[in-house]
Protein backbone atom coordinates (compact mmCIF):
# COMPACT_ATOMS: atom_id res chain seq x y z
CA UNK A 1 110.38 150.27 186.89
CA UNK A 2 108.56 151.63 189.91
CA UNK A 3 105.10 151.22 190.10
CA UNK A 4 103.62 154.75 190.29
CA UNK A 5 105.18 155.56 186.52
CA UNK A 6 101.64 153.96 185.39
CA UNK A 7 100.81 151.39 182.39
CA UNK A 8 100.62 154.05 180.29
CA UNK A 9 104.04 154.87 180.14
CA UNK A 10 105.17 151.06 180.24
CA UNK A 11 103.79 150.89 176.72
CA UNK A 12 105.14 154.08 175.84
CA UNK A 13 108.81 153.11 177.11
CA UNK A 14 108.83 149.70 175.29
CA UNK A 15 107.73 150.70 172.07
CA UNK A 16 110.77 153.40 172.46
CA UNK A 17 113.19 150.65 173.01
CA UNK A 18 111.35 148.04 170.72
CA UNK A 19 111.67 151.02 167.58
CA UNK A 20 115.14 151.94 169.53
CA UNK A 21 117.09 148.70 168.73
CA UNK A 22 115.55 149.19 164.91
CA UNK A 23 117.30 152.69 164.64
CA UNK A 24 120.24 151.16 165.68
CA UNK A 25 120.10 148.63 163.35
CA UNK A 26 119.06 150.90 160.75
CA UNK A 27 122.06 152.63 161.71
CA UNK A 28 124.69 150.87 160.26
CA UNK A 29 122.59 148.66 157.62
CA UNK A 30 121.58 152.29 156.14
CA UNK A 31 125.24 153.16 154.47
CA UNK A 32 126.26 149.49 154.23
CA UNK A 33 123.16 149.09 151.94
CA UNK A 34 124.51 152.17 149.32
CA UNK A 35 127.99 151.37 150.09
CA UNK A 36 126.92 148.11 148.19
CA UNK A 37 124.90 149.69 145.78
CA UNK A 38 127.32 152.50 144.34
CA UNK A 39 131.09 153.34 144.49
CA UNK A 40 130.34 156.55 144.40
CA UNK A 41 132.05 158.81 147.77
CA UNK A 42 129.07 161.21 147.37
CA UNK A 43 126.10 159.22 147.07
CA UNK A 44 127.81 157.22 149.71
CA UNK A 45 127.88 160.67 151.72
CA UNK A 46 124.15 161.25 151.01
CA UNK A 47 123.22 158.68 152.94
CA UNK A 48 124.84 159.70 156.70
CA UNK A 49 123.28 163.42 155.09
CA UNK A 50 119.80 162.13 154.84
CA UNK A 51 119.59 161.38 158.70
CA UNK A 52 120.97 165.03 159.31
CA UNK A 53 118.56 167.31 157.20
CA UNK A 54 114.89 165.48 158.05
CA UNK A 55 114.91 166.92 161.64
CA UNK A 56 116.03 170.58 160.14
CA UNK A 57 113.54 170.12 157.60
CA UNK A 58 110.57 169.03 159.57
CA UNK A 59 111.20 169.47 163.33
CA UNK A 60 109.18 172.47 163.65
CA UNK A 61 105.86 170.82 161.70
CA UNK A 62 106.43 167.70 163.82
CA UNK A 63 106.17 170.27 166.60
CA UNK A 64 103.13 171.78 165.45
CA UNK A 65 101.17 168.62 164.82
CA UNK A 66 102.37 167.07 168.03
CA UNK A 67 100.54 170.05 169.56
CA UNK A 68 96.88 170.36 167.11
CA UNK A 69 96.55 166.29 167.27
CA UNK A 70 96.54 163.52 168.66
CA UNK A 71 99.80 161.90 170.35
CA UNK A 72 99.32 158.58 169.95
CA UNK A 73 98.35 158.70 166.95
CA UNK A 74 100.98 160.50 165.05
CA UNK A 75 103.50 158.02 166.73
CA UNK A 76 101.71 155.14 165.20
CA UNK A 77 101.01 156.87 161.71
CA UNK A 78 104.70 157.87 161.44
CA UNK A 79 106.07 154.45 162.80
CA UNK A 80 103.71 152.66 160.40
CA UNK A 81 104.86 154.99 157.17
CA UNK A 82 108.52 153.78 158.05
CA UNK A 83 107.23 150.15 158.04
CA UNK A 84 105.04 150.75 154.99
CA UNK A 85 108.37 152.16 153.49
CA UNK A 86 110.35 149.40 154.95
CA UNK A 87 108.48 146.94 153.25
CA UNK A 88 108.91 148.11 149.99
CA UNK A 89 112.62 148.51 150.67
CA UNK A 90 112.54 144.39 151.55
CA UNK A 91 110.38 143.67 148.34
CA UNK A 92 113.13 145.58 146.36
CA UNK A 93 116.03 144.10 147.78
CA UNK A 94 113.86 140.74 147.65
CA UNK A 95 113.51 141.25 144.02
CA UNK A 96 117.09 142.44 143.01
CA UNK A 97 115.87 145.56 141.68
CA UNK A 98 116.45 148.29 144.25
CA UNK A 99 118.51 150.99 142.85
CA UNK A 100 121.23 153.23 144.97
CA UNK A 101 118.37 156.28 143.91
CA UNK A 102 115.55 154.12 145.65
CA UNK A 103 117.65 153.23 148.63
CA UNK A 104 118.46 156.93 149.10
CA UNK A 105 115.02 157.85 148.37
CA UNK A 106 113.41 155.34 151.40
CA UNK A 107 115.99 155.83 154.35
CA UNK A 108 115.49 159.68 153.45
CA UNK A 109 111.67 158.38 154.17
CA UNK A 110 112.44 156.53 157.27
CA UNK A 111 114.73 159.92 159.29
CA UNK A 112 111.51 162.15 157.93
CA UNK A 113 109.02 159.89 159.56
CA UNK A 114 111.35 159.02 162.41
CA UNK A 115 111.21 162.93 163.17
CA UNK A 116 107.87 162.73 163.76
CA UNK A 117 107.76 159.66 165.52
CA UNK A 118 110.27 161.16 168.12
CA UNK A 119 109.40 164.78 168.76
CA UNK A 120 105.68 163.43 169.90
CA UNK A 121 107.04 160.60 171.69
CA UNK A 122 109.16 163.23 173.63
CA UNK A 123 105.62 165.20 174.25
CA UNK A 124 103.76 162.03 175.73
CA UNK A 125 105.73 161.76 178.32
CA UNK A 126 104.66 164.64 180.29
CA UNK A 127 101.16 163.79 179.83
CA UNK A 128 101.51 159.93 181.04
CA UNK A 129 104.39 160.60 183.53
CA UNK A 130 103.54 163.36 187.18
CA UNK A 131 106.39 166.23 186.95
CA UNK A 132 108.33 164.70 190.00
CA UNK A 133 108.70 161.11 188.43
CA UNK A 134 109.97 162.77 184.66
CA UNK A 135 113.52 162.42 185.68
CA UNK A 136 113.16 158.40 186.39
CA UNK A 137 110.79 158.31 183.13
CA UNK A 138 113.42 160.39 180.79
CA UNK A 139 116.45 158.08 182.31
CA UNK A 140 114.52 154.93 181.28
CA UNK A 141 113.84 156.32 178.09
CA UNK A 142 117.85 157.48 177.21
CA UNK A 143 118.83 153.75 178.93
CA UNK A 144 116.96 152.31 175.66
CA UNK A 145 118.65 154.60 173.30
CA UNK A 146 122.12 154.30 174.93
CA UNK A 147 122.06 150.70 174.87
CA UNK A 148 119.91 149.60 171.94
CA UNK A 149 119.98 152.03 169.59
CA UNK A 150 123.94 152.61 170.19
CA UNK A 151 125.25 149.84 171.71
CA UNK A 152 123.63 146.71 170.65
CA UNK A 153 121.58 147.78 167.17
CA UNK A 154 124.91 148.83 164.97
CA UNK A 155 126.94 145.54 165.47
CA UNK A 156 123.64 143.44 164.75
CA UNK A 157 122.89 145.56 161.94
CA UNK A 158 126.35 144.99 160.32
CA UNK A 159 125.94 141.46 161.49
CA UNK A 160 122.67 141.08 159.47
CA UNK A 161 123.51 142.56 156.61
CA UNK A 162 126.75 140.34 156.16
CA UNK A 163 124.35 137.31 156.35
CA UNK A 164 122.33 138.88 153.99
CA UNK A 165 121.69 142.53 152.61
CA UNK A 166 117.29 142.33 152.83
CA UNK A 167 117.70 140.41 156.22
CA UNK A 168 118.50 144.05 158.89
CA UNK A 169 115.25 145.66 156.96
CA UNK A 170 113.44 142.62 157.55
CA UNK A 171 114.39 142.60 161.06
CA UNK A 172 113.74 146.56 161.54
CA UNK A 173 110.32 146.26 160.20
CA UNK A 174 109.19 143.54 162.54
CA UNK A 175 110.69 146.02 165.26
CA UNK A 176 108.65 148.86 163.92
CA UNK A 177 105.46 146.92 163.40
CA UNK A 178 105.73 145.68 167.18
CA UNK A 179 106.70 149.66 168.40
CA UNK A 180 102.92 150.28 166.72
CA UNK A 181 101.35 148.03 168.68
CA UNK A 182 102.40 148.64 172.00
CA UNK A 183 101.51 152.65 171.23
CA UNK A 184 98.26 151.57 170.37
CA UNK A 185 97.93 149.77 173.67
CA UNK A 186 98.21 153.33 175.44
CA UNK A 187 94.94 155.28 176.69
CA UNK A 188 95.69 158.81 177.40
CA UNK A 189 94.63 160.81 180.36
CA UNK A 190 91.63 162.98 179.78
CA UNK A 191 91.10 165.61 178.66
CA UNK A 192 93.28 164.01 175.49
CA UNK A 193 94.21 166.27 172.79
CA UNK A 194 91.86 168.86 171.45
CA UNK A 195 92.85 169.85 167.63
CA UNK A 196 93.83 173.64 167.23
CA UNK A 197 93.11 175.62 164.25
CA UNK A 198 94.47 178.64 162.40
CA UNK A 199 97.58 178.68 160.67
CA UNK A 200 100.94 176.47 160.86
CA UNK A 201 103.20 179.69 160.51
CA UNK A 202 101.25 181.39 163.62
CA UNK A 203 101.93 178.09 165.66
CA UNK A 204 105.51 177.99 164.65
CA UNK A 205 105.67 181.56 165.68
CA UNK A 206 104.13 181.20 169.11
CA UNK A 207 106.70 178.07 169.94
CA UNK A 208 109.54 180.47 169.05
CA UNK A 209 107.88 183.68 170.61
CA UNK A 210 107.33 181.29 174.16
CA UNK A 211 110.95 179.81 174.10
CA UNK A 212 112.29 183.47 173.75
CA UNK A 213 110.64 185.12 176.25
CA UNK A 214 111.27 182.29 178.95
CA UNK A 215 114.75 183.46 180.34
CA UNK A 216 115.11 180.01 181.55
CA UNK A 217 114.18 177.36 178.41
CA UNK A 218 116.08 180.37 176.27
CA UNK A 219 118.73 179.73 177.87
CA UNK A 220 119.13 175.76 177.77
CA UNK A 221 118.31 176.53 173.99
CA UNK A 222 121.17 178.37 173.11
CA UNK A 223 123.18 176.25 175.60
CA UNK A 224 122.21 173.61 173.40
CA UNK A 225 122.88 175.35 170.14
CA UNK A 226 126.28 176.75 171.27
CA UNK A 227 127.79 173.30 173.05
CA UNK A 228 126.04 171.48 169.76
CA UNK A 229 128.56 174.20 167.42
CA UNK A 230 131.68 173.36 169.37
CA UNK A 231 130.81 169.43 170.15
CA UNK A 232 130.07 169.24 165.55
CA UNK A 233 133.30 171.47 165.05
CA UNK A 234 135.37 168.63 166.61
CA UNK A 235 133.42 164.93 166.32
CA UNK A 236 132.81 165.96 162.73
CA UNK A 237 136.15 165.04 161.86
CA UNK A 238 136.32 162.17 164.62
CA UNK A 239 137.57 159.46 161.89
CA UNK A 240 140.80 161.32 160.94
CA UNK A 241 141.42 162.41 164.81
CA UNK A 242 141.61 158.47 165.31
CA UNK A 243 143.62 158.06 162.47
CA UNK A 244 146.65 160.70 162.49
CA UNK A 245 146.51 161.67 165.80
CA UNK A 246 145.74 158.68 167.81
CA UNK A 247 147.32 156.00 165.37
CA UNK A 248 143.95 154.12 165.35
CA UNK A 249 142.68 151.98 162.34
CA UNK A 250 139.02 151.26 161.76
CA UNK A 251 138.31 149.00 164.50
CA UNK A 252 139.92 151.27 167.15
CA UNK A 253 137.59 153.94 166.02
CA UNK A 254 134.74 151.71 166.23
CA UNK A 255 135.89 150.76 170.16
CA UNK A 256 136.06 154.39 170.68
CA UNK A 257 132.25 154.88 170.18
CA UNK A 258 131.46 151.40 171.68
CA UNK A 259 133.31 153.21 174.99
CA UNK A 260 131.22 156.22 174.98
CA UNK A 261 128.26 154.18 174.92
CA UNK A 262 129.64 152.09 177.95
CA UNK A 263 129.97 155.22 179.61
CA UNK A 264 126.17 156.34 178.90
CA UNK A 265 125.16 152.86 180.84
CA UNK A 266 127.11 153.95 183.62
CA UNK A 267 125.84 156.85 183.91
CA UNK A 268 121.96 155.58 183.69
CA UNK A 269 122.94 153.21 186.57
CA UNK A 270 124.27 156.28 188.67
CA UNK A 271 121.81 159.22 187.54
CA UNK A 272 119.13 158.23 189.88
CA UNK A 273 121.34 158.29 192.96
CA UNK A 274 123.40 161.35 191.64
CA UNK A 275 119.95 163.30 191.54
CA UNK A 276 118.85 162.15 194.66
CA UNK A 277 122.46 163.68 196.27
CA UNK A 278 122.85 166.93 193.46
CA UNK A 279 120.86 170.02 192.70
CA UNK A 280 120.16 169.72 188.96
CA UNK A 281 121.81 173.01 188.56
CA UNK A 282 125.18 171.54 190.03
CA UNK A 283 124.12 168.36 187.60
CA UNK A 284 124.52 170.88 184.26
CA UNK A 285 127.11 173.05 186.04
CA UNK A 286 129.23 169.41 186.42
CA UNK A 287 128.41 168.11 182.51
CA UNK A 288 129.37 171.71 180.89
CA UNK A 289 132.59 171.62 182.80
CA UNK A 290 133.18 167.94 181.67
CA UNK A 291 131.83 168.51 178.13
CA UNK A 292 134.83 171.58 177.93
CA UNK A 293 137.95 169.37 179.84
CA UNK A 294 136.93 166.71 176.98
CA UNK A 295 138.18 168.78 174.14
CA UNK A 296 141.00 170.21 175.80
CA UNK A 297 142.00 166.14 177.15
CA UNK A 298 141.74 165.34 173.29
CA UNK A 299 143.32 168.49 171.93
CA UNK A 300 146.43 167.41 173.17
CA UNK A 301 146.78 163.97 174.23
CA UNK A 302 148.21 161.10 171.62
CA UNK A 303 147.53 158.19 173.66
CA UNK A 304 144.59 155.94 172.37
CA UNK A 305 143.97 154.70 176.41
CA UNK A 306 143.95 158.57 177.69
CA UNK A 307 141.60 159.33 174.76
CA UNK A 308 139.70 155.73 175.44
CA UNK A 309 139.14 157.25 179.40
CA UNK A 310 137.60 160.78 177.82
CA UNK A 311 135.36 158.96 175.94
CA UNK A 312 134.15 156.82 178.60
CA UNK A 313 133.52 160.23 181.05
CA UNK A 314 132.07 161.77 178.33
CA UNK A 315 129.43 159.10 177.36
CA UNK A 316 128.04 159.34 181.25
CA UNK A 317 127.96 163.21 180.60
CA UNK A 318 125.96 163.22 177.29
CA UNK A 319 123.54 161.14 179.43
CA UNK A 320 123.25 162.53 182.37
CA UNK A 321 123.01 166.11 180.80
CA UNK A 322 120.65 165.01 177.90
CA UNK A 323 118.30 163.47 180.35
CA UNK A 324 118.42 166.60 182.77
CA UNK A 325 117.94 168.99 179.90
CA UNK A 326 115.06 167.45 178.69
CA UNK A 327 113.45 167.06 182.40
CA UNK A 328 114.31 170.93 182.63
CA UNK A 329 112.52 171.51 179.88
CA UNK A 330 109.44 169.03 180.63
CA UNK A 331 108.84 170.56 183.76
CA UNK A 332 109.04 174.22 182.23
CA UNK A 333 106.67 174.11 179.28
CA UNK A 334 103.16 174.18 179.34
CA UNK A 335 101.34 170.85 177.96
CA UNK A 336 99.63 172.60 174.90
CA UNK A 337 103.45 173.91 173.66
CA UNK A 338 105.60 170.85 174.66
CA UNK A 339 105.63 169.95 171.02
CA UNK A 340 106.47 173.17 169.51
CA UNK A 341 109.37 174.57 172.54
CA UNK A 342 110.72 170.44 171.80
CA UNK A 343 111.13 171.35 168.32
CA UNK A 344 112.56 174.47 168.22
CA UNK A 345 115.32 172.25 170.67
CA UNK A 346 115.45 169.77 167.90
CA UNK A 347 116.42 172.84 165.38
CA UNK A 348 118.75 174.14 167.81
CA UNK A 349 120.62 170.68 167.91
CA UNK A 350 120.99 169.82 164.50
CA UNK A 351 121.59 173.65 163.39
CA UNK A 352 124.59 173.58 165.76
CA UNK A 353 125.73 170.08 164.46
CA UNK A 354 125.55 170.89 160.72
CA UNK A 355 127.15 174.65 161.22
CA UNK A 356 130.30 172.82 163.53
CA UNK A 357 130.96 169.83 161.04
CA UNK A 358 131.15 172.53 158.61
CA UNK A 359 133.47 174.56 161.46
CA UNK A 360 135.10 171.65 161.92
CA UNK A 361 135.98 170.28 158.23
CA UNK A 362 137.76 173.82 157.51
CA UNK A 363 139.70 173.79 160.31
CA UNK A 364 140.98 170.86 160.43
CA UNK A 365 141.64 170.95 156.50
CA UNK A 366 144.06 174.42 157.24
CA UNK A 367 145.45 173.49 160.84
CA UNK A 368 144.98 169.81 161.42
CA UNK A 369 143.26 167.41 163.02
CA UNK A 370 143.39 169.17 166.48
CA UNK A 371 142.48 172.84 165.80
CA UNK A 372 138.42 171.82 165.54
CA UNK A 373 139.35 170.19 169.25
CA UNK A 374 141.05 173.64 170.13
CA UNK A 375 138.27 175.90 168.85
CA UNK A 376 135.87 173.43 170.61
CA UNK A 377 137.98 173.54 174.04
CA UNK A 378 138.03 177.55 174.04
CA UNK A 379 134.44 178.12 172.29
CA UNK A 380 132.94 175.97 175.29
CA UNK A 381 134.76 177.34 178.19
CA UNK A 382 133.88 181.01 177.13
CA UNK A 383 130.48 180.07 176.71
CA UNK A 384 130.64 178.13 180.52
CA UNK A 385 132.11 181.07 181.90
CA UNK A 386 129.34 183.38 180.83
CA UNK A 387 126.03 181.07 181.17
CA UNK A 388 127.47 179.69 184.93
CA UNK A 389 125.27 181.76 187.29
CA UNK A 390 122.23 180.79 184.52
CA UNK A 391 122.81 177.58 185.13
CA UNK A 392 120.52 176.80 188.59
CA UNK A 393 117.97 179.46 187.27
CA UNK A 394 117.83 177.21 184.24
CA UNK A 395 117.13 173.99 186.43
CA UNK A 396 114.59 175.41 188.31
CA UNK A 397 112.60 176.86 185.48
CA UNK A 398 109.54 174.51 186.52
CA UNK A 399 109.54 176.55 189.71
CA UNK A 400 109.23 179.74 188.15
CA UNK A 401 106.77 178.34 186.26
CA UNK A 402 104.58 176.92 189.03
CA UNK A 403 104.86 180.15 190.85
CA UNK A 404 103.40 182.76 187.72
């Protein structure tokens, strides 16, 4: 990592990965652990519903706290809850008396705390990080998540929890515990965080008020919520796709994530030389483009390999744009509402993923496994068509910004 990034951000970036690879393992030990508890398909359900609804829930207060107190702190008081709640999880399973409610009950804990725990970590960057060196210190950061909490956590998860159901919670809350400590090692820059008052609902407001009136971050906001609808509408029903249309069993659909997260380590290798060479408006113009030839590439191909390839491109794409978006974004927002704008983001992305899966589950259910790849395919390319001269406006928001 180059030099000039600080020591500030070292400890921030490897208490991201440290409490990365424990998501991932969380990940897959999460449902395995109810799976074994209950039969039952909808408890079973609960549990993949549970990481869904915290950041709906909560994203906007995480924003508002990440901008009355202070950073560092609510990192470590929301990373130790989850190992507070991890340990009793352990002690349970220890014990042989954890029930499928309690189970339910603490990894509904763990997303609500993990909300918190991400929306100010996404805020402290900025403040240890200068604005030219955010695009190096956001590509480090989505390098962790690609390949630990994605790549490598899952599989070791699984892997744990076959040796032994308490052992992946064991090994999650020694990650978490660790992810503490190296926060705590941070010092931020003065002046530090000065606590606001009045109320939560006026703060909320104002985060919402600023994002709306910023032609730019309004924008990337609705880009978000839009390509989040149409990207729901057709992963949402990603399992059966493999199955019926594709002719894949369980551990072909397994490869076919494993490939898009190959794909997101490509593209961390590439991104700094691809930014160095392209305007980050051509960046977004490229991975909107890409995001809409995925769904039509899927709509109608039946050939695992061709589908294997799409999945691959598409993997580099969700990194390179989710790294540029966030930059954008960064560099647009003043310090004292990076927590607020981040969260109304957060609502934005998880509103469109619960409205497309919902999209998606109805049309597939009346035209097949292909329609929610269809509606995708023509939702996206109408919405590229009419947000494509927005696009470099929308990369060069920080300029704007710098020049009022």
């Amino acid at each position: 990592m180059p030099a000039r990034l600080g020591a500030g951000f070292r400890w921030l970036l490897a208490s991201a990965w440290v409490t990365n690879l424990g998501d991932g393992v969380a990940a897959a030990a999460g449902p395995l652990l109810v799976a074994s508890l209950t039969q039952d398909a909808f408890l079973v359900s609960l549990a993949a519903l549970l990481r869904w609804a915290p950041p709906l829930l909560f994203g906007l207060w995480a924003g508002v706290l990440s901008d009355r107190l202070d950073r560092r702190r609510i990192v470590m008081v929301a990373d130790g809850v989850r190992a507070v709640v991890l340990a009793v999880l352990v002690a349970a399973l220890a014990a042989g008396v954890l029930s499928v409610a309690g189970a339910l009950v603490g990894l509904g804990l763990l997303a609500t705390a993990e909300v918190f725990a991400d929306n100010t970590v996404a805020t402290l960057t900025p403040t240890l990080v200068g604005r030219d060196d955010l695009v190096v210190a956001n590509a480090r950061l989505q390098t962790g998540f690609i390949t630990l909490n994605q790549l490598v956590g899952p599989p070791v998860g699984a892997a744990l929890f076959a040796a032994g159901r308490v052992w992946p919670f064991v090994a999650e809350t020694v990650l978490v515990v660790a992810g503490v400590l190296l926060v705590w090692r941070i010092v931020l820059p003065a002046p530090g965080r000065v606590a606001r008052s009045g109320g939560v609902g006026r703060d909320i407001v104002e985060g919402f008020r600023w994002t709306v009136r910023h032609a730019a971050v309004r924008t990337l906001a609705l880009t978000i919520l839009v390509f989040n609808v149409t990207f729901g509408a057709a992963w949402s029903v990603l399992v059966l796709y493999a199955a019926r249309q594709l002719g894949l069993g369980a551990v072909g659909f397994g490869l076919l994530t494993t490939v898009s997260a190959l794909g997101g380590l490509v593209g961390t290798g590439m991104y700094g030389w691809l930014t160095r060479r392209v305007s980050l408006g051509n960046v977004m113009r490229a991975g909107l483009v890409i995001e809409t030839l995925t769904h039509l590439v899927l709509a109608v191909t039946r050939s695992a390999w061709v589908a294997s390839a799409v999945f691959f491109v598409f993997g580099a794409h969700a990194f390179i744009w989710g790294t540029t978006s966030v930059t954008v974004r960064q560099r647009a927002v003043p310090e004292h509402l990076q927590g607020r704008v981040g969260s109304v983001n957060t609502v934005c992305t998880f509103g469109g993923l619960v409205a497309g899966s919902v999209l998606g589950g109805v049309l597939a259910d009346r035209f097949g496994v292909a329609a929610p790849f269809w509606f995708a395919f023509v939702g996206s390319a109408v919405f590229v068509v009419v947000l494509w001269r927005e696009l470099t406006r929308i990369a060069h928001a920080d300029e704007a910004l710098a020049a009022g």
